[in-house]
N, C-alpha and C. Protein backbone atom coordinates (compact mmCIF):
# COMPACT_ATOMS: atom_id res chain seq x y z
N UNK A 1 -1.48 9.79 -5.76
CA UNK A 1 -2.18 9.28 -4.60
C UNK A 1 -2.24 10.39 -3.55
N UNK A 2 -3.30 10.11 -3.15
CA UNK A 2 -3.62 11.74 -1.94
C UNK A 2 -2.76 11.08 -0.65
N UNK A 3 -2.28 12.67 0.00
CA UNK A 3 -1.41 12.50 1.24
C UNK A 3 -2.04 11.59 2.07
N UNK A 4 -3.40 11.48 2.49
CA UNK A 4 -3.81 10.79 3.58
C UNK A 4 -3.92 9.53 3.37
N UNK A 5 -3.89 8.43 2.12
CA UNK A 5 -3.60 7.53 1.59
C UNK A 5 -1.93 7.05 1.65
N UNK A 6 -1.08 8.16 1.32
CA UNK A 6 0.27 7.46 1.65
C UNK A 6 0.49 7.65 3.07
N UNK A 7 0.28 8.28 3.31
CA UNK A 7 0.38 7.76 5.29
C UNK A 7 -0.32 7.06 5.59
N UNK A 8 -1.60 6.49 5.01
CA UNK A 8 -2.08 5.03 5.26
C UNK A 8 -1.28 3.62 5.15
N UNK A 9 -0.53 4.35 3.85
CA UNK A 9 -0.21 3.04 2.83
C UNK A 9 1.50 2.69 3.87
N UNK A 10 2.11 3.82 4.25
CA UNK A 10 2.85 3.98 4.93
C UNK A 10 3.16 3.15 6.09
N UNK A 11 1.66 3.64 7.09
CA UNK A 11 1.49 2.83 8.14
C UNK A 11 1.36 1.69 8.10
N UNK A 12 0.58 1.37 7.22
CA UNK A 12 0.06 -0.02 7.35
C UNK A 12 1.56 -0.63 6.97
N UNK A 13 2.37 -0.30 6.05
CA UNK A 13 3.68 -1.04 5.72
C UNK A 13 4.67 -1.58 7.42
N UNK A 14 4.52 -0.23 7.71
CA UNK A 14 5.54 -0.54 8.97
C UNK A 14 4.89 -1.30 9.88
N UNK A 15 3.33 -1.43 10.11
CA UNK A 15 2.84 -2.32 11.01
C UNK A 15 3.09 -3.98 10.57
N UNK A 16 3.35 -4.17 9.00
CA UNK A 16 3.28 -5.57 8.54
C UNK A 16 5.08 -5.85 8.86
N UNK A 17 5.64 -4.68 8.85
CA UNK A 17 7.07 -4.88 8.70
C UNK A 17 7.37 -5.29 10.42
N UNK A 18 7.12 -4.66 11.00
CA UNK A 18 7.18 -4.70 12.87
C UNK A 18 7.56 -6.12 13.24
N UNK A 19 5.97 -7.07 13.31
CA UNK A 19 6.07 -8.20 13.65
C UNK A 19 6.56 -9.36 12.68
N UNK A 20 6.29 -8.97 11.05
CA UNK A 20 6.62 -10.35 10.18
C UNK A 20 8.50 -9.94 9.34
N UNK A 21 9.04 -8.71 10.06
CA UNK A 21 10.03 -8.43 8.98
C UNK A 21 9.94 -7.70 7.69
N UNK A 22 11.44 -7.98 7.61
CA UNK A 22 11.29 -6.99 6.02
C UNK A 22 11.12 -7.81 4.79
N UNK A 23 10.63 -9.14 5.17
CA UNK A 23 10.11 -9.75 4.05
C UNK A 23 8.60 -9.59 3.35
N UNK A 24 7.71 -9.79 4.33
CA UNK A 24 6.37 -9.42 4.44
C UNK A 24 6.05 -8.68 3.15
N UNK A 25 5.25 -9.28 2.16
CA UNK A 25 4.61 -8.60 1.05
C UNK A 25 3.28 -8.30 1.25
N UNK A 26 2.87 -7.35 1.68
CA UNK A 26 0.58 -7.02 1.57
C UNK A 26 0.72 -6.68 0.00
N UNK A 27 -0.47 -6.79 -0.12
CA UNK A 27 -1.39 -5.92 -1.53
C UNK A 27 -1.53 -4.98 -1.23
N UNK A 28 -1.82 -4.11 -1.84
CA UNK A 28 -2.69 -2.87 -1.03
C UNK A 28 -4.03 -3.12 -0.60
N UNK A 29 -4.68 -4.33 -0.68
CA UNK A 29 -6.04 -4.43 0.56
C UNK A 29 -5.85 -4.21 1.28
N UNK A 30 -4.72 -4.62 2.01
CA UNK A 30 -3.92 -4.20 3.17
C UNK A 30 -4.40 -2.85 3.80
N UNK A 31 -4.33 -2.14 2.94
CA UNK A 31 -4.34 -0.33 3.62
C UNK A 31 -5.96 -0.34 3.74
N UNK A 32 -7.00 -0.98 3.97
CA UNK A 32 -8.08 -0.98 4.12
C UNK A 32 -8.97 -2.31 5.01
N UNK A 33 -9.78 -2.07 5.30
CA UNK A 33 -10.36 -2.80 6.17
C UNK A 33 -11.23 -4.01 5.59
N UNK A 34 -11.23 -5.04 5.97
CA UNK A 34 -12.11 -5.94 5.09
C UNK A 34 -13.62 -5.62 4.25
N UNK A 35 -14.01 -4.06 4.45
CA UNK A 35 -15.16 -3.70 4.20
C UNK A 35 -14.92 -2.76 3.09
N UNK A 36 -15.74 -2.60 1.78
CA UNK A 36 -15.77 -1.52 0.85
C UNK A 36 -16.43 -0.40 1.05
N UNK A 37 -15.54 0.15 2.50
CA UNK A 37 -16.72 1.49 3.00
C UNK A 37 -15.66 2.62 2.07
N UNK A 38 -14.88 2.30 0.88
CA UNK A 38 -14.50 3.44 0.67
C UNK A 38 -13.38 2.92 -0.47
N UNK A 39 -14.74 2.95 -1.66
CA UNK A 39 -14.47 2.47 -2.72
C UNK A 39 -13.63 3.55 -3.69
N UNK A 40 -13.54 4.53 -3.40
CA UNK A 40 -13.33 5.82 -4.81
C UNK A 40 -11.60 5.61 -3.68
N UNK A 41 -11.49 5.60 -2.43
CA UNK A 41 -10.05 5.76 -1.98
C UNK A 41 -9.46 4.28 -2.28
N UNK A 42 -9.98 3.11 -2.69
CA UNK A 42 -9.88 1.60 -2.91
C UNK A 42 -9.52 1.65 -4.36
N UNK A 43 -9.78 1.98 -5.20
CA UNK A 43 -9.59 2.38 -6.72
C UNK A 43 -7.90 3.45 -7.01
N UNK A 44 -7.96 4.07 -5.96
CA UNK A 44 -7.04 4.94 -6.29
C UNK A 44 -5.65 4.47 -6.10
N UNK A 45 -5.83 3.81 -4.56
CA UNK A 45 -4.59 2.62 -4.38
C UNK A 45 -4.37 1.58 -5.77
N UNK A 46 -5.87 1.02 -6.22
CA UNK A 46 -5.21 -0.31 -7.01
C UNK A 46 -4.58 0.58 -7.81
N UNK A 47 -5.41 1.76 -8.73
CA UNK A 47 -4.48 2.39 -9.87
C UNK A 47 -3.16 2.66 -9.82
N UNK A 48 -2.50 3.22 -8.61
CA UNK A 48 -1.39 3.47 -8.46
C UNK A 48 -0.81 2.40 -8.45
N UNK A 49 -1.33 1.15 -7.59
CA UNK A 49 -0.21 0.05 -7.24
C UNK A 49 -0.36 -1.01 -8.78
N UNK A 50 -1.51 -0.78 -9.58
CA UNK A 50 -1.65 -1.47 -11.10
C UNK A 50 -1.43 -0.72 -12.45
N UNK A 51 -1.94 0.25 -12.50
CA UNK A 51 -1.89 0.93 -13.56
C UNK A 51 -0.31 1.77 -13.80
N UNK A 52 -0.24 2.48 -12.93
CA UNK A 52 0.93 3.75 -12.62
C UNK A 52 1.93 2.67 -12.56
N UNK A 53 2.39 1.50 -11.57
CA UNK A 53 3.70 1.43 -11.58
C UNK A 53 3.61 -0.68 -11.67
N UNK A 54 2.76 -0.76 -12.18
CA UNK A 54 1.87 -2.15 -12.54
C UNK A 54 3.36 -3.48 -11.50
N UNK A 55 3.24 -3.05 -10.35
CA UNK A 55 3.10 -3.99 -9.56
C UNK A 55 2.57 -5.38 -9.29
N UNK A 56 3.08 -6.25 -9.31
CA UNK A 56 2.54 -7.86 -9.04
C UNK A 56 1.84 -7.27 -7.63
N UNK A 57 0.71 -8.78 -7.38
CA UNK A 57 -0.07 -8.60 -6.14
C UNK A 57 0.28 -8.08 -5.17
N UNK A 58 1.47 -9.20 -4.61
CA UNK A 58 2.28 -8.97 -3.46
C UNK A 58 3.45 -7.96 -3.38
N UNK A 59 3.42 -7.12 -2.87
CA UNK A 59 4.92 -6.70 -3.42
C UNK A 59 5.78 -6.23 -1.43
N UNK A 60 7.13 -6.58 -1.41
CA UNK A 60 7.77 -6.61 -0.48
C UNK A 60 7.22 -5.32 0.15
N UNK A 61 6.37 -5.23 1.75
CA UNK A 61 6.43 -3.94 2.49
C UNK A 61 7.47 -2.58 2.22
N UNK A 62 8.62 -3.29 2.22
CA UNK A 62 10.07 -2.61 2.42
C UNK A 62 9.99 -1.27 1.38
N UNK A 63 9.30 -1.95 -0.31
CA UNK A 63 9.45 -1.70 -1.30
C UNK A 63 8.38 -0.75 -1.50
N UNK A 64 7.23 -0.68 -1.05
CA UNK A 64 5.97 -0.13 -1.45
C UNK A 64 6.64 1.62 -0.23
N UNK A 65 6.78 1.26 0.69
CA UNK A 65 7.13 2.49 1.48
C UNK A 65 8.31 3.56 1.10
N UNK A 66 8.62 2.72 0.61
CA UNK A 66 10.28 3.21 -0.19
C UNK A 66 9.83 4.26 -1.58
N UNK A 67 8.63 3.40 -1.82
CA UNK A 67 8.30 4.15 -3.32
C UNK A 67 7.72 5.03 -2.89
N UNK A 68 6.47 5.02 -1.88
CA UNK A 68 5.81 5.93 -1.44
C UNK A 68 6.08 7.17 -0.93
N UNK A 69 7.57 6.97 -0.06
CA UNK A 69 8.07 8.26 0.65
C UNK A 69 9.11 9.38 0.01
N UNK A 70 9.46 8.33 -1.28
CA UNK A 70 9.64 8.94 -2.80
C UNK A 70 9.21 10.21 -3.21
N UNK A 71 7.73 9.47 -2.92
CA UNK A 71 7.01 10.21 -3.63
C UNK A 71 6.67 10.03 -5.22
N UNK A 72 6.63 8.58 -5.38
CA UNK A 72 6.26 7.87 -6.97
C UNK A 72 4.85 7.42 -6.77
């Protein structure tokens, strides 16, 4: 996943984590805006979050940032 995607995926974690806790599960739609202005960077998230490490829908904020700053 490209750098500017995990500091998306990043942010968006800690913004869901802020107000709902460290329970809070997004998808990765999450890291994008209700619009498909950016389908080839929309594909690359699902692959990683389906294909690469085949993740259920939801998966705990806590958990996705954890993997991400990994670097998995």
């Amino acid at each position: 996943m490209r750098q500017s995607l995990r500091d998306r995926a990043v942010s968006v974690c800690d913004a869901k984590i802020s107000p709902k806790g460290e329970g809070v599960g997004p998808s990765f739609y999450a890291f994008f805006k209700n619009k498909n202005d950016e389908p080839e960077l929309l594909m690359e998230a699902a692959t990683w979050w389906i294909e690469c490490h085949q993740l259920d829908h939801f998966v705990k904020a806590t958990k996705i940032r954890e993997m991400i700053i990994a670097g998995l």
